[in-house]
Protein backbone atom coordinates (compact mmCIF):
# COMPACT_ATOMS: atom_id res chain seq x y z
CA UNK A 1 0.00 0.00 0.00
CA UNK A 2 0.75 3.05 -0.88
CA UNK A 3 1.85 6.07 2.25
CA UNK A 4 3.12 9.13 0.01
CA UNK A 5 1.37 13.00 0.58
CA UNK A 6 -0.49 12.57 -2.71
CA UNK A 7 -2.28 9.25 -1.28
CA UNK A 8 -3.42 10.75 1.88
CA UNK A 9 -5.06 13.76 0.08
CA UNK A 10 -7.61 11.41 -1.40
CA UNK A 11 -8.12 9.21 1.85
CA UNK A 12 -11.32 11.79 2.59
CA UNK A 13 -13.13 12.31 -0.70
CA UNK A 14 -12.82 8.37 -1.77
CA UNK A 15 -14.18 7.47 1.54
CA UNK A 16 -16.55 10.39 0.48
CA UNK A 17 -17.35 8.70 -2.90
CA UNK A 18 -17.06 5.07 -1.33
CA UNK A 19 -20.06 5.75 1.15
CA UNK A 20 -22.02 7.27 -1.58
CA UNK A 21 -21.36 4.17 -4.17
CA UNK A 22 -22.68 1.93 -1.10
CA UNK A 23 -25.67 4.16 -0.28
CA UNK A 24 -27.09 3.93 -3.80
CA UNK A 25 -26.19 0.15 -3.98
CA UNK A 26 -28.59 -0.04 -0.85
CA UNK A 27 -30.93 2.45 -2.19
CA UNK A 28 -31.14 0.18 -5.53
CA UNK A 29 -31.61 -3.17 -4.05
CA UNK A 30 -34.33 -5.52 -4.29
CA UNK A 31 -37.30 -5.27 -1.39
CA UNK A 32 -37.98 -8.42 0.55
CA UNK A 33 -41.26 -9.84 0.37
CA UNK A 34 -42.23 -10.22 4.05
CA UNK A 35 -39.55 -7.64 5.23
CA UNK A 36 -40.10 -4.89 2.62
CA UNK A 37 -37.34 -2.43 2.45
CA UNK A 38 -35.93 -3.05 6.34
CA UNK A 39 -33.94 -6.21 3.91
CA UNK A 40 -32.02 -3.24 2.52
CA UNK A 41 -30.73 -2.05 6.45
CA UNK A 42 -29.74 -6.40 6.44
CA UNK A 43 -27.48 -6.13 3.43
CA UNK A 44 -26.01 -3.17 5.44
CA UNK A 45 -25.84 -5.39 8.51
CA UNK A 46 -24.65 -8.36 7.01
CA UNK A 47 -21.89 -6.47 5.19
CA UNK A 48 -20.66 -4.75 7.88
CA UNK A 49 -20.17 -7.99 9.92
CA UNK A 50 -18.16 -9.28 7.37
CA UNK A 51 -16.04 -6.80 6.90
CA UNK A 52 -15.64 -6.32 10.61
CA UNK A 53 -14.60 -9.52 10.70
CA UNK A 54 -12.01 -9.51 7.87
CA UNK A 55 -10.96 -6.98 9.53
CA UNK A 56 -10.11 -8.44 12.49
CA UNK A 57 -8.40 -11.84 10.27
CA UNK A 58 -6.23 -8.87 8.35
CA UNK A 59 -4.85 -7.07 11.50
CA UNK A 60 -4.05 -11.12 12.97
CA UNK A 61 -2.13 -11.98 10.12
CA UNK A 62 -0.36 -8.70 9.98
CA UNK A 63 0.55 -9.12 13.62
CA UNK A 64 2.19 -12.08 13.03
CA UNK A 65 4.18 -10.87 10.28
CA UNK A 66 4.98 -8.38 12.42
CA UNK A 67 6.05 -10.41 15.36
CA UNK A 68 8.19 -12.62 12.73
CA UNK A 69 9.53 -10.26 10.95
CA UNK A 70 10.13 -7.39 13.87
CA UNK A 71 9.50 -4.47 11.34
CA UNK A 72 8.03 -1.39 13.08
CA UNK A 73 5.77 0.00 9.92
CA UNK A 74 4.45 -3.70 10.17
CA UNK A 75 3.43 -2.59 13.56
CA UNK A 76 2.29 0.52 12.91
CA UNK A 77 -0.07 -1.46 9.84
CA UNK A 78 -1.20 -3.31 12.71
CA UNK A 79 -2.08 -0.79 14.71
CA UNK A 80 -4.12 1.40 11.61
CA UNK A 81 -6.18 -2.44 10.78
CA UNK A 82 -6.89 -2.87 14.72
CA UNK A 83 -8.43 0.29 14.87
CA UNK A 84 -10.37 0.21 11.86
CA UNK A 85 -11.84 -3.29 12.92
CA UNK A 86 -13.10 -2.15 16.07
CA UNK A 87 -14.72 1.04 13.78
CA UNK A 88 -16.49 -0.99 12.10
CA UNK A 89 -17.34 -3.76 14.84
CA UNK A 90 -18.64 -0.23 16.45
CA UNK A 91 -20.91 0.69 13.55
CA UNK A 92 -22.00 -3.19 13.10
CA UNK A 93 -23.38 -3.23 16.63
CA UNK A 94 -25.09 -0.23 16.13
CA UNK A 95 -26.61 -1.35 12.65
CA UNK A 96 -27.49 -4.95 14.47
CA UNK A 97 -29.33 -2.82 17.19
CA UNK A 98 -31.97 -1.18 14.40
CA UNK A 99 -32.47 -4.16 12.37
CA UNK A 100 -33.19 -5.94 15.10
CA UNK A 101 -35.75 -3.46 16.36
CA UNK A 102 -37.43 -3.19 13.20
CA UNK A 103 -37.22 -7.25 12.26
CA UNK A 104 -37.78 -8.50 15.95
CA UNK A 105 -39.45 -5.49 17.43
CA UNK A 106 -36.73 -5.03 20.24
CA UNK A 107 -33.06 -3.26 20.26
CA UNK A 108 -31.33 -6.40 21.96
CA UNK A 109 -32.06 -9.64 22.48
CA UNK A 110 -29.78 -11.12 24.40
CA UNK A 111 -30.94 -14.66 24.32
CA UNK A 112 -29.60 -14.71 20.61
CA UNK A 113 -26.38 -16.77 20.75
CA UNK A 114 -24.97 -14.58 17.87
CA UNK A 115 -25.81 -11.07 19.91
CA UNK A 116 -23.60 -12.72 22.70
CA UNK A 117 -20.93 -13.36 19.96
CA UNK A 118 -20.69 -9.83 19.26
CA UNK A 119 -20.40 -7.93 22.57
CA UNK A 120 -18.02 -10.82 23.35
CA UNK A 121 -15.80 -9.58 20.44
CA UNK A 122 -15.97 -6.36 21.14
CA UNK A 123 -15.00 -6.78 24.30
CA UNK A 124 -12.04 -8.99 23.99
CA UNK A 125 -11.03 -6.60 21.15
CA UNK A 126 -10.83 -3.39 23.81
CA UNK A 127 -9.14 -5.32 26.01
CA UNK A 128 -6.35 -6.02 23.94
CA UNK A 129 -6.47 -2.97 22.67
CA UNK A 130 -6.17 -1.39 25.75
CA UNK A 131 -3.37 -4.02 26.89
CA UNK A 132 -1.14 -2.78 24.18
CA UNK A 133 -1.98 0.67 24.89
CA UNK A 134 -0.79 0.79 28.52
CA UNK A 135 2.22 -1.76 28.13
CA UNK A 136 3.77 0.37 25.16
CA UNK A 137 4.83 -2.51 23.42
CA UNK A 138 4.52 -2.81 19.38
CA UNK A 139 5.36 -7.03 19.55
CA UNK A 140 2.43 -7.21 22.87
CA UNK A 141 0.04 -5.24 20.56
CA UNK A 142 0.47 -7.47 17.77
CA UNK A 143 0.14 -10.73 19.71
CA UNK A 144 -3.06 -9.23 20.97
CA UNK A 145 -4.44 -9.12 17.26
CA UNK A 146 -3.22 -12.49 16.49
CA UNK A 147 -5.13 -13.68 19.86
CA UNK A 148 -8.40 -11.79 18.96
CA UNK A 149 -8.46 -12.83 15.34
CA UNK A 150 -8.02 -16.34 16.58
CA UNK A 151 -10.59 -16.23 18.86
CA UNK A 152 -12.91 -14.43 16.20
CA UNK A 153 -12.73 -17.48 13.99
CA UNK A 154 -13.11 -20.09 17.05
CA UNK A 155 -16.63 -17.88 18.43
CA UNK A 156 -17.80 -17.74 14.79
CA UNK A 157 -17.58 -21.57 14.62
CA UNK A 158 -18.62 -22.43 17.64
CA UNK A 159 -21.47 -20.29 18.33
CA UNK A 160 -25.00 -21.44 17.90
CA UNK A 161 -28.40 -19.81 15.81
CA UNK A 162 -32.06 -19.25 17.57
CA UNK A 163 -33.58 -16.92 16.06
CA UNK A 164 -31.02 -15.28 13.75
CA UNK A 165 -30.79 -16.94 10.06
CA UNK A 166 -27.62 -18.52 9.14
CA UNK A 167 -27.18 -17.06 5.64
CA UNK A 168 -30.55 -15.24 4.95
CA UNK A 169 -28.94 -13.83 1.80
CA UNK A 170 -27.07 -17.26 0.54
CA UNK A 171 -30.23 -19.03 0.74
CA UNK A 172 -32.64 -16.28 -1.15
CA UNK A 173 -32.16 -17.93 -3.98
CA UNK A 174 -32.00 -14.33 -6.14
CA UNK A 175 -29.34 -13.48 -7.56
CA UNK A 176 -30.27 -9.81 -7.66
CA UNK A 177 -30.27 -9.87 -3.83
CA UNK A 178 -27.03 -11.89 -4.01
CA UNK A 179 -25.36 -9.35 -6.80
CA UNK A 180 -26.11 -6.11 -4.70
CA UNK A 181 -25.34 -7.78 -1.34
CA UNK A 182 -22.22 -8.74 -2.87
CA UNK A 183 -21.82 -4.92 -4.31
CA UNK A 184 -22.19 -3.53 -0.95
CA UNK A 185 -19.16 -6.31 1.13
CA UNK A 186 -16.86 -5.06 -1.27
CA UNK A 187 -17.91 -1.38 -0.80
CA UNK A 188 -17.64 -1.83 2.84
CA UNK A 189 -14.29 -3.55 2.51
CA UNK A 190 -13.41 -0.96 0.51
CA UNK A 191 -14.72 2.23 3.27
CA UNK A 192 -12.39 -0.29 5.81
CA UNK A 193 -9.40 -0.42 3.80
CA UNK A 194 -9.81 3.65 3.58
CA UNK A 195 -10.19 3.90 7.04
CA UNK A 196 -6.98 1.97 8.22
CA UNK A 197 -5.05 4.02 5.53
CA UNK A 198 -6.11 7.28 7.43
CA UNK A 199 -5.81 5.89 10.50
CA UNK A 200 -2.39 4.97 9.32
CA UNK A 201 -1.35 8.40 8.40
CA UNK A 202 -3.05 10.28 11.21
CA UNK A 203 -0.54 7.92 13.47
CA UNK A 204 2.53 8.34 10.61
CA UNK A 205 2.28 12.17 9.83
């Protein structure tokens, strides 16, 4: 990835023209049938969780290169990723929060295995974020993401469904609901890759 003064002038309008590209994706995809247009605030939901999560894989793997390979800017890639994962994980549990209201009729319901799964993330995310912060050390930091991106992938697989679908939007059977759903991961990948890169130069000036 690029770092040079040209690339950090157009951090703020792409993420500018990113969120736009994703709001009309939303704006343009197919209504449900029983859930009307609240499907469109799922393919929102839905892609943020996956990209939170990716997130939280990338800045793993990059903490392990890091703790390999001892390079600081690995660290300080780390560090950008980390922060941008819990961003998103932020604006996911936020999202989850409305579509649940208007799906389920309440903000959180906490006998849901997978709304468990998140605060449980989040949690064990600012915890290690916060152990790196106060022991000042780039190789504790980057263990930390290793541990949390491990333990991402082990919660995913272990955790159980009631009343949350397991892959409303692989089993729709449209592929117009598929295509934009699709449309809008890669948008939000996109926003997250933005987002690390400022976060990246805002720590790197």
């Amino acid at each position: 990835m690029s770092w040079n003064p040209l690339a950090r002038r157009w951090i703020a309008p792409s993420l500018i023209v990113l969120a736009a590209v994703v709001a009309v994706l939303v704006w343009l995809s197919p209504a449900d049938q029983r859930l009307s247009d609240v499907v469109k605030l799922v393919y929102v939901h839905g892609a943020l969780v996956r990209t939170g999560t990716l997130a939280f894989w990338a800045a793993g793997v990059i903490g392990l290169v890091a703790l390999v390979g001892r390079r600081q800017a690995w660290y300080a890639r780390g560090r950008a990723i980390r922060e941008s994962a819990i961003l998103i994980w932020l604006v996911y549990l936020v999202s989850s929060g409305v579509v649940t209201y208007l799906a389920w009729g309440v903000v959180l319901y906490w006998g849901e295995p997978r709304v468990q799964l998140s605060f449980q993330i989040l949690i064990a995310a600012l915890l290690a974020y916060l152990v790196g912060w106060l022991v000042r050390r780039p190789w504790v930091s980057a263990l930390a993401d290793v541990f949390v991106a491990l333990l991402v992938a082990y919660l995913l697989a272990t955790t159980g469904l009631i009343l949350h679908p397991v892959d409303p939007i692989g089993q729709s059977g449209s592929l117009a609901i598929q295509g934009f759903f699709v449309a809008i991961t890669l948008g939000m990948v996109a926003i997250a890759i933005q987002v690390g890169r400022g976060l990246y130069a805002w720590h790197n000036p």
